[in-house]
Structures are given as C-alpha cells and as structure tokens.
N, C-alpha and C. Protein backbone atom coordinates (compact mmCIF):
# COMPACT_ATOMS: atom_id res chain seq x y z
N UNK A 1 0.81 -1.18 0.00
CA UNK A 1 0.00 0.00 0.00
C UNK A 1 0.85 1.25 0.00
N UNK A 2 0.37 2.55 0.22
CA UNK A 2 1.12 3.84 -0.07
C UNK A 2 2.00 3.43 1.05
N UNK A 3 2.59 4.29 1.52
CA UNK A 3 3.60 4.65 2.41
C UNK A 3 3.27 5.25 3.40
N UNK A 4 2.47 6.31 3.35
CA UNK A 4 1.59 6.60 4.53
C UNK A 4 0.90 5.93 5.60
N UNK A 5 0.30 4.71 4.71
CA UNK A 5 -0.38 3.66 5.52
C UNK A 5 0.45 2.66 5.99
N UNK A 6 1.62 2.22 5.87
CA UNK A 6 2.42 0.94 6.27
C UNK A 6 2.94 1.84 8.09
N UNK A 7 2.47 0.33 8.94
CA UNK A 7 2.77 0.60 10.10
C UNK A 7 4.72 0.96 10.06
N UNK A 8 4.77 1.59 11.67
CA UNK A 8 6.42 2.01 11.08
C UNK A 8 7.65 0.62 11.08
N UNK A 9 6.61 -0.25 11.66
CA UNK A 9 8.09 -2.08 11.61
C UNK A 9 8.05 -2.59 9.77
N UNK A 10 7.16 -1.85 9.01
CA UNK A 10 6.92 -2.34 7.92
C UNK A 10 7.68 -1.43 6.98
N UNK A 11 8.07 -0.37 7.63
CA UNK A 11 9.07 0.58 6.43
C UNK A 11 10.55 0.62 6.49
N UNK A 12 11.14 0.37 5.29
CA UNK A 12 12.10 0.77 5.07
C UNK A 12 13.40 1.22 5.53
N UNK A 13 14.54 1.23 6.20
CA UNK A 13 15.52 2.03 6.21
C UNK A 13 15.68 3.61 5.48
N UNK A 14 15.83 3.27 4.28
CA UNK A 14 15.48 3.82 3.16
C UNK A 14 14.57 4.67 3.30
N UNK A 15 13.09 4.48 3.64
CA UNK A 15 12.17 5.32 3.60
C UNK A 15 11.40 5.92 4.89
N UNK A 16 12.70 5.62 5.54
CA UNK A 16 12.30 6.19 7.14
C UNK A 16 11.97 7.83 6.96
N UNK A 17 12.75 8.49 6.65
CA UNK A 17 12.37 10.31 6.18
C UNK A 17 11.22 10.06 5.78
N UNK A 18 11.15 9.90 4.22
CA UNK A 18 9.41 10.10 3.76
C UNK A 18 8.62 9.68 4.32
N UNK A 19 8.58 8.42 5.69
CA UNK A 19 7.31 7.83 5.96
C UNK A 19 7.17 8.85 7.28
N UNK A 20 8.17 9.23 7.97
CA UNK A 20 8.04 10.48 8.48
C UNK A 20 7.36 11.94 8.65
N UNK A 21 8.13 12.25 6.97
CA UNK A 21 7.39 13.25 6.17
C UNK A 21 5.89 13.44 6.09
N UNK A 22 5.48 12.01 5.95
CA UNK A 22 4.33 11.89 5.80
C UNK A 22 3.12 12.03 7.49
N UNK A 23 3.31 11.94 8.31
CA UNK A 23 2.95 12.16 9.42
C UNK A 23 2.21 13.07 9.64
N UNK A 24 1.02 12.65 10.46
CA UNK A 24 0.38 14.35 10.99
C UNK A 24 0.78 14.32 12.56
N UNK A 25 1.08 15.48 12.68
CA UNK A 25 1.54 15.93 14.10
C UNK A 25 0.59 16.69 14.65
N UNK A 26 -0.32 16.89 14.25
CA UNK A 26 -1.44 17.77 14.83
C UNK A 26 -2.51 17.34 16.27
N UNK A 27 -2.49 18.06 16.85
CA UNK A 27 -3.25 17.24 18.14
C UNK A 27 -3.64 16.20 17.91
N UNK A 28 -4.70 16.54 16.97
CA UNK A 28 -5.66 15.00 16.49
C UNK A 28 -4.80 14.15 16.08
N UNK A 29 -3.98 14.10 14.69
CA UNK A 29 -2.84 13.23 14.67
C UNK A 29 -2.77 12.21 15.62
N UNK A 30 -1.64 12.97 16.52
CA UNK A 30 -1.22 12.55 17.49
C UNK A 30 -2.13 11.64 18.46
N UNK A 31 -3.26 12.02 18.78
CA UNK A 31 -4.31 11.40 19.37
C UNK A 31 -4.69 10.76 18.86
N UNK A 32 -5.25 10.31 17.55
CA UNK A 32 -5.15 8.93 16.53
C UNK A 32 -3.90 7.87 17.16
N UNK A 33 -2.87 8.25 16.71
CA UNK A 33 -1.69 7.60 17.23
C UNK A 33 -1.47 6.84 18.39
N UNK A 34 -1.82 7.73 19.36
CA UNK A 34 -1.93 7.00 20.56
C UNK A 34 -3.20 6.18 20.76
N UNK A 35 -4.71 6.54 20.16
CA UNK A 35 -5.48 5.66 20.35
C UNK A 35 -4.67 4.09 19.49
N UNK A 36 -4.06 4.31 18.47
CA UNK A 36 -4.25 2.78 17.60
C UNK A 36 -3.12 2.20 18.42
N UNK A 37 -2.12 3.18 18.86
CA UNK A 37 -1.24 2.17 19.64
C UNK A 37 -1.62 1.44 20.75
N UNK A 38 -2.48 2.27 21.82
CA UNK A 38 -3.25 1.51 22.77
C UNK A 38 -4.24 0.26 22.61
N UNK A 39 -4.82 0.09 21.49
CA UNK A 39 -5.60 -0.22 20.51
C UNK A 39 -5.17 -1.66 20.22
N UNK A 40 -3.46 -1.52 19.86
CA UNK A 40 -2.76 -2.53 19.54
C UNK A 40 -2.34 -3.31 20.58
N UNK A 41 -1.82 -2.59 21.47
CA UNK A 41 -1.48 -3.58 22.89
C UNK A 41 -2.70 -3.94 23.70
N UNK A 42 -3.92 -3.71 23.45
CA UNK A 42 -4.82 -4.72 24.04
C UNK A 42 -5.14 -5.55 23.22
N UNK A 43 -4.98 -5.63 21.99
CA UNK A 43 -5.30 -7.01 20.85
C UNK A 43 -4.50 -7.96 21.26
N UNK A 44 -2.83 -7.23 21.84
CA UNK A 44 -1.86 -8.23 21.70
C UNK A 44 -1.99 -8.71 22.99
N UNK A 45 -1.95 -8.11 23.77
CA UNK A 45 -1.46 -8.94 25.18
C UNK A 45 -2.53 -8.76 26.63
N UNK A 46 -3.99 -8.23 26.18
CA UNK A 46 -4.98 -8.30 27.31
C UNK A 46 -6.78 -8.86 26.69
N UNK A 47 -6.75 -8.86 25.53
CA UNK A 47 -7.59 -9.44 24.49
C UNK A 47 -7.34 -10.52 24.08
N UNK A 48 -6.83 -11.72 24.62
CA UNK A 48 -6.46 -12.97 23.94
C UNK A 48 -7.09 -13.93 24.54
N UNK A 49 -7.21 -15.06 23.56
CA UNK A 49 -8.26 -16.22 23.67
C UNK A 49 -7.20 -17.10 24.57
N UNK A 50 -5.96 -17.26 24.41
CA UNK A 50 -5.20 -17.94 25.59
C UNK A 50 -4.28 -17.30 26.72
N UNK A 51 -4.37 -15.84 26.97
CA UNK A 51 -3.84 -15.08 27.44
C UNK A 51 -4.12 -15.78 29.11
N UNK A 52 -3.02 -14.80 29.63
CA UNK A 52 -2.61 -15.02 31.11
C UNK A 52 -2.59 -13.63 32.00
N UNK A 53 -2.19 -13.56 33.10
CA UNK A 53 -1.75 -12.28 33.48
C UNK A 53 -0.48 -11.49 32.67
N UNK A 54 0.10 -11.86 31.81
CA UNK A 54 0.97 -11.00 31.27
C UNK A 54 0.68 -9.35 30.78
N UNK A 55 -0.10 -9.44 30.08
CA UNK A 55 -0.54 -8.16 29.77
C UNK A 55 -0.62 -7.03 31.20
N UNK A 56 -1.63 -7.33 31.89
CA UNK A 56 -1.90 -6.99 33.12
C UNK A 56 -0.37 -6.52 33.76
N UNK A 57 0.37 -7.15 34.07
CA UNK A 57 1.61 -6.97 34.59
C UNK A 57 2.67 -6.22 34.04
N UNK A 58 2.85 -6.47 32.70
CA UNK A 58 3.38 -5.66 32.08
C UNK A 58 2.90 -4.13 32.41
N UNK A 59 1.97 -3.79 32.30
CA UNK A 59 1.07 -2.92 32.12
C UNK A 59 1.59 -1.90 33.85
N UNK A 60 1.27 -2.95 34.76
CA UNK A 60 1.53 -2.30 36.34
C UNK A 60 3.24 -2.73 36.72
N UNK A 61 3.72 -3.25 36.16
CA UNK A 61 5.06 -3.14 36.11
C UNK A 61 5.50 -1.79 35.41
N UNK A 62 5.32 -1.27 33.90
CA UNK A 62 5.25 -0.51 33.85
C UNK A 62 5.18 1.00 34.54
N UNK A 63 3.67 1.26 35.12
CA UNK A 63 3.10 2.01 35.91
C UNK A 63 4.34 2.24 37.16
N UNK A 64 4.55 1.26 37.60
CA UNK A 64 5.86 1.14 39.09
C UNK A 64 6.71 2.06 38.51
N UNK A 65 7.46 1.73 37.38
CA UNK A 65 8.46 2.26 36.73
C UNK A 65 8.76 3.43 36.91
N UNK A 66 7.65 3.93 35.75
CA UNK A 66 7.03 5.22 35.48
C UNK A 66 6.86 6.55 37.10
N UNK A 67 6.48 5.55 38.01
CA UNK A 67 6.14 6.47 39.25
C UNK A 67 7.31 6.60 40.14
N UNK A 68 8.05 5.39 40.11
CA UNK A 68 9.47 5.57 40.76
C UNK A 68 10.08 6.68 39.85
N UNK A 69 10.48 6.80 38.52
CA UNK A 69 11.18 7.51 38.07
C UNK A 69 10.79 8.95 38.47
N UNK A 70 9.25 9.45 38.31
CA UNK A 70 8.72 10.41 38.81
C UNK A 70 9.10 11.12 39.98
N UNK A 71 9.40 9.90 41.14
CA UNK A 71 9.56 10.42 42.54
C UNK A 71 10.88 9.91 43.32
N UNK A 72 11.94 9.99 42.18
CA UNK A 72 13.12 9.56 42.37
C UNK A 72 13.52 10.67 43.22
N UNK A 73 14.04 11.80 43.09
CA UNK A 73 14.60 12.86 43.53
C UNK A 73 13.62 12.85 45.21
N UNK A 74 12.14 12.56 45.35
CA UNK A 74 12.11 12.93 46.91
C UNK A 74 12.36 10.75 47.58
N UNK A 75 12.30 10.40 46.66
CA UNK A 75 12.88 8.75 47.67
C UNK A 75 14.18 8.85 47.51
N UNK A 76 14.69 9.42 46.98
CA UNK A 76 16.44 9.30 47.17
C UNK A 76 16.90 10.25 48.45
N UNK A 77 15.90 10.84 48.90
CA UNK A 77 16.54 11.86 49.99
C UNK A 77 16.39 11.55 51.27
C-alpha cells in the first residue's frame, strides 16, 4: 500500500524520512496515534483467547516504573 499507511516495523531504512514526512503531528494526529497504539497492545497482550496475566503486569510493572522515576529525587533523599 502507499507509504503513509504501512505501520512504522513495515518501512524501510530507506524510507524512514518520507514515511516520516508523511505524518500528521497535529493534536488530532497525534491522538489517533496514541489511540491505535493503545488499541494494539490490548489485541496483543490483554484481548487474547489464551492469554494469562501477562498483559496486566506488564502494564503495572510498567506504571511502578514510570512512578518511581517520577519520585526519584524525593525517595532518594
């Protein structure tokens, strides 16, 4: 299909700039973006017919991460 439409694991070396180029950055954009990515990681790993807690964990493993890094500077003191 065009180039616009190929997810970004499906492009190119080569056509990393233009598929770039091609991008909307505009609030909405962007908010598209993040809906299909969110979108995608519940197909993959919290929407599954043989799934486990993985998703889930990932997910609040994550979250830990994310909040330690946040509140590094007052737990380090």
């Amino acid at each position: 299909g065009p180039l616009s439409e190929r997810p970004l694991m499906e492009v190119r070396l080569g056509e990393l700039h233009t598929w770039i180029s091609t991008c909307n950055f505009s609030p909405q954009g962007l908010l598209g973006a993040v809906h299909r990515a969110w979108s995608s990681y519940c197909a993959k790993y919290i929407h599954v017919k043989q799934g486990g807690p993985a998703g889930i964990s990932m997910l609040l493993a994550g979250y830990c991460l994310l909040s330690y890094g946040w509140n590094y500077q007052h737990l380090s003191k």
